[in-house]
C-alpha atoms as a PDB file:
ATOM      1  CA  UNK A   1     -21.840 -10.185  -4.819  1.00  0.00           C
ATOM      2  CA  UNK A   2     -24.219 -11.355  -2.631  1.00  0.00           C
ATOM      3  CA  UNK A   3     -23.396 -11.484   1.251  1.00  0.00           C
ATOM      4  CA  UNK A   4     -24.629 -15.348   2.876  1.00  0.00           C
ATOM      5  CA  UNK A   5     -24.827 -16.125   6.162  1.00  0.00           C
ATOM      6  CA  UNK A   6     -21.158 -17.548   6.807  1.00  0.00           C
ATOM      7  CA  UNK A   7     -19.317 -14.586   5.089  1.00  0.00           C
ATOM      8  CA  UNK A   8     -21.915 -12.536   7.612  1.00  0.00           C
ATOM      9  CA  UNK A   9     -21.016 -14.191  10.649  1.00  0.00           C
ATOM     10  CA  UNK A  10     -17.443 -13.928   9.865  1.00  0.00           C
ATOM     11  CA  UNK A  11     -17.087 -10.080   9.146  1.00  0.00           C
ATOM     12  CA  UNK A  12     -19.319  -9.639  12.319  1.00  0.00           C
ATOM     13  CA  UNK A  13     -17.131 -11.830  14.270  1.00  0.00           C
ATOM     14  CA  UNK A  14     -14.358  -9.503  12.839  1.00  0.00           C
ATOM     15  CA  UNK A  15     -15.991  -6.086  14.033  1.00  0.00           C
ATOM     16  CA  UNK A  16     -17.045  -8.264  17.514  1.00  0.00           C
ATOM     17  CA  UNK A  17     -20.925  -7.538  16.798  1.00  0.00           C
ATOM     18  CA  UNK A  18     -23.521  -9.411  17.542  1.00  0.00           C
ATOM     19  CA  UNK A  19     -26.732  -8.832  16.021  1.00  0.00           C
ATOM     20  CA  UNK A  20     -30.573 -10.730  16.930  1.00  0.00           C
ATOM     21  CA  UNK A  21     -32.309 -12.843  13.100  1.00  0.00           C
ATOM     22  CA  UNK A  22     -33.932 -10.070  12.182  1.00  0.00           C
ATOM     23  CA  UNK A  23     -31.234  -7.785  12.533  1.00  0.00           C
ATOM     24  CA  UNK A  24     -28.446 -10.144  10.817  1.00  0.00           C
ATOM     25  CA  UNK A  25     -30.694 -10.312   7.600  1.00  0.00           C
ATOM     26  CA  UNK A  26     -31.650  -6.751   7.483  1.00  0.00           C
ATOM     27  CA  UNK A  27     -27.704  -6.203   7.579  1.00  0.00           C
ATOM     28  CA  UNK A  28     -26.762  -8.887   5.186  1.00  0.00           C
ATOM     29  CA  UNK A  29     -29.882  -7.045   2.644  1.00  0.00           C
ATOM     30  CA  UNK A  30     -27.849  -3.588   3.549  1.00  0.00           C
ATOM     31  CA  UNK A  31     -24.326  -5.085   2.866  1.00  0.00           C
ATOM     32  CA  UNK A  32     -25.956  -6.546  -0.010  1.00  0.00           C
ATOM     33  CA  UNK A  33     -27.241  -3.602  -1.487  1.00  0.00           C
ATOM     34  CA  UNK A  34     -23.532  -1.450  -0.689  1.00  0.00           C
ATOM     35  CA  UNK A  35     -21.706  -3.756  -2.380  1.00  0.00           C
ATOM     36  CA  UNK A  36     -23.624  -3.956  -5.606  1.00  0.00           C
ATOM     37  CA  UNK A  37     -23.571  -0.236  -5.876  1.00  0.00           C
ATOM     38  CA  UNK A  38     -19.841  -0.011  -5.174  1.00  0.00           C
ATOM     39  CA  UNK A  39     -19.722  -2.684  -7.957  1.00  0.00           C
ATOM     40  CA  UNK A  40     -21.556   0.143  -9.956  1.00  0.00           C
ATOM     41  CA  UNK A  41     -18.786   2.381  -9.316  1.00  0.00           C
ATOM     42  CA  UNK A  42     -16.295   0.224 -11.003  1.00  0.00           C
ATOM     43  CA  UNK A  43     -17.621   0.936 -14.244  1.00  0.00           C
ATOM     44  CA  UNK A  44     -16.820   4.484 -14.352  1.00  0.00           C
ATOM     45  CA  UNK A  45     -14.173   5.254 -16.565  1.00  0.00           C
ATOM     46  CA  UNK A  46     -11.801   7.011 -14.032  1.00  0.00           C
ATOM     47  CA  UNK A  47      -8.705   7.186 -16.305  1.00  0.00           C
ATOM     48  CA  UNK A  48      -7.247  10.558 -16.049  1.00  0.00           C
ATOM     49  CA  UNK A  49      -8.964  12.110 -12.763  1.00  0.00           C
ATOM     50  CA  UNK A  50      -6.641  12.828 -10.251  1.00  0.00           C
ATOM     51  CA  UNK A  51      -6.924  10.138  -6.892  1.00  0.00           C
ATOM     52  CA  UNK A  52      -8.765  12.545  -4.393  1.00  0.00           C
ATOM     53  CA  UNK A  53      -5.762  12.808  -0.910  1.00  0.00           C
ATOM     54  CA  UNK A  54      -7.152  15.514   1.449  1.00  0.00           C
ATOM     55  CA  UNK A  55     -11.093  16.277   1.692  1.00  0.00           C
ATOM     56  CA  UNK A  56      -9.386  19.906   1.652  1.00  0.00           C
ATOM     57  CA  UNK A  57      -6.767  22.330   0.630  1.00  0.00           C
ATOM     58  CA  UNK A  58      -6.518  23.647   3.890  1.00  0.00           C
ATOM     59  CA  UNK A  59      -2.856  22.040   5.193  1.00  0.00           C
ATOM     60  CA  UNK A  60      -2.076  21.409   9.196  1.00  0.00           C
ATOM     61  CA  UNK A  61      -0.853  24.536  10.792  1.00  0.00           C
ATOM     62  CA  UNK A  62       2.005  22.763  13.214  1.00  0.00           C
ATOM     63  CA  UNK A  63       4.628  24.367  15.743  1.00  0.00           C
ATOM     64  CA  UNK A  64       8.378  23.585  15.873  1.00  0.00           C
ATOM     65  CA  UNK A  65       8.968  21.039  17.818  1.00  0.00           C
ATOM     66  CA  UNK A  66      11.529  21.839  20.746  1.00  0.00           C
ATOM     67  CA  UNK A  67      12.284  20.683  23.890  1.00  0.00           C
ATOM     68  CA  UNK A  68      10.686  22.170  26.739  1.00  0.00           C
ATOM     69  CA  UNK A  69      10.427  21.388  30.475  1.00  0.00           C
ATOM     70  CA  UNK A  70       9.541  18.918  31.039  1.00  0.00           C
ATOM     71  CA  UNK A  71       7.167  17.666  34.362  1.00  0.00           C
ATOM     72  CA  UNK A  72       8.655  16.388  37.456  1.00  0.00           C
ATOM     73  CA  UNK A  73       8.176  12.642  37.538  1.00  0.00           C
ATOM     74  CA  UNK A  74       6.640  12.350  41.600  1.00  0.00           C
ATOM     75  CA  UNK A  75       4.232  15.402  40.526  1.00  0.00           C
ATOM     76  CA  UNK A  76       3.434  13.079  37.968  1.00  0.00           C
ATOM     77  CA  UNK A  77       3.043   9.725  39.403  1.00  0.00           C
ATOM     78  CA  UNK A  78       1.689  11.576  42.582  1.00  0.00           C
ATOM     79  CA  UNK A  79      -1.859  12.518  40.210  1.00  0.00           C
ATOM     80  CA  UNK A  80      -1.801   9.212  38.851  1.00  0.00           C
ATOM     81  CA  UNK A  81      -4.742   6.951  39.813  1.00  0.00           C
ATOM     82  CA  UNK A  82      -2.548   3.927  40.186  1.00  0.00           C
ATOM     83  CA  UNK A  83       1.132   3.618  40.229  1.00  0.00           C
ATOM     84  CA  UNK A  84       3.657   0.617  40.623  1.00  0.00           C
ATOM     85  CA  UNK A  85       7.064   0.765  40.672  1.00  0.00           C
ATOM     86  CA  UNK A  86       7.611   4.568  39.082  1.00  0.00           C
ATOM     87  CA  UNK A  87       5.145   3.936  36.154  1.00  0.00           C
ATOM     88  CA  UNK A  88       1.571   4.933  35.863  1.00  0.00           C
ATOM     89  CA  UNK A  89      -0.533   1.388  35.557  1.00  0.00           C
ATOM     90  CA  UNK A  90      -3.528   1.530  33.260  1.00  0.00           C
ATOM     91  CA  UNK A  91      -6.340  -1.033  32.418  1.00  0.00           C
ATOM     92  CA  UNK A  92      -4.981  -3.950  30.151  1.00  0.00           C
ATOM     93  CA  UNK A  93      -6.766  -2.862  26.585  1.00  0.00           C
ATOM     94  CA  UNK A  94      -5.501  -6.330  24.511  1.00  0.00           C
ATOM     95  CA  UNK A  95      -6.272  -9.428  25.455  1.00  0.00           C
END
């Protein structure tokens, strides 16, 4: 599969990147080029290998959850930078 210039512009749009000429064509070579050799990959024959889950044995090591103290709100909302109306405001993150 070869990546042109429209599919490009659209995954970059996607990802919110914006890239100079030279740099869009050196990516588009590059995408080029990873998608071809996951292509490659399809042609193993995969049949009876177990789907890989964890990148290792090792399993979470997690504590009980149960209720605690909890914080006094005003100790809270007292180290907060800005407050309105007994909640903590934050910076809008979504447009």
């Amino acid at each position: 599969m070869e990546i042109n210039r429209e599919l490009f512009d659209k995954i970059a749009g996607l990802a919110k990147l914006n890239f100079s000429e030279d740099q869009r064509e050196a990516m588009m070579e590059d995408m080029s080029k990873i998608i071809t050799w996951v292509q490659k990959l399809e042609e193993l024959d995969t049949r009876g290998v177990e789907p890989l889950v964890n990148m290792s044995h090792e399993l979470n090591v997690t504590r009980e959850d149960k209720p605690a103290e909890h914080l006094d709100r005003e100790i809270v909302l007292r180290n907060a930078p800005r407050t309105k109306d007994g909640f903590i405001m934050v910076p809008k993150v979504i447009d």
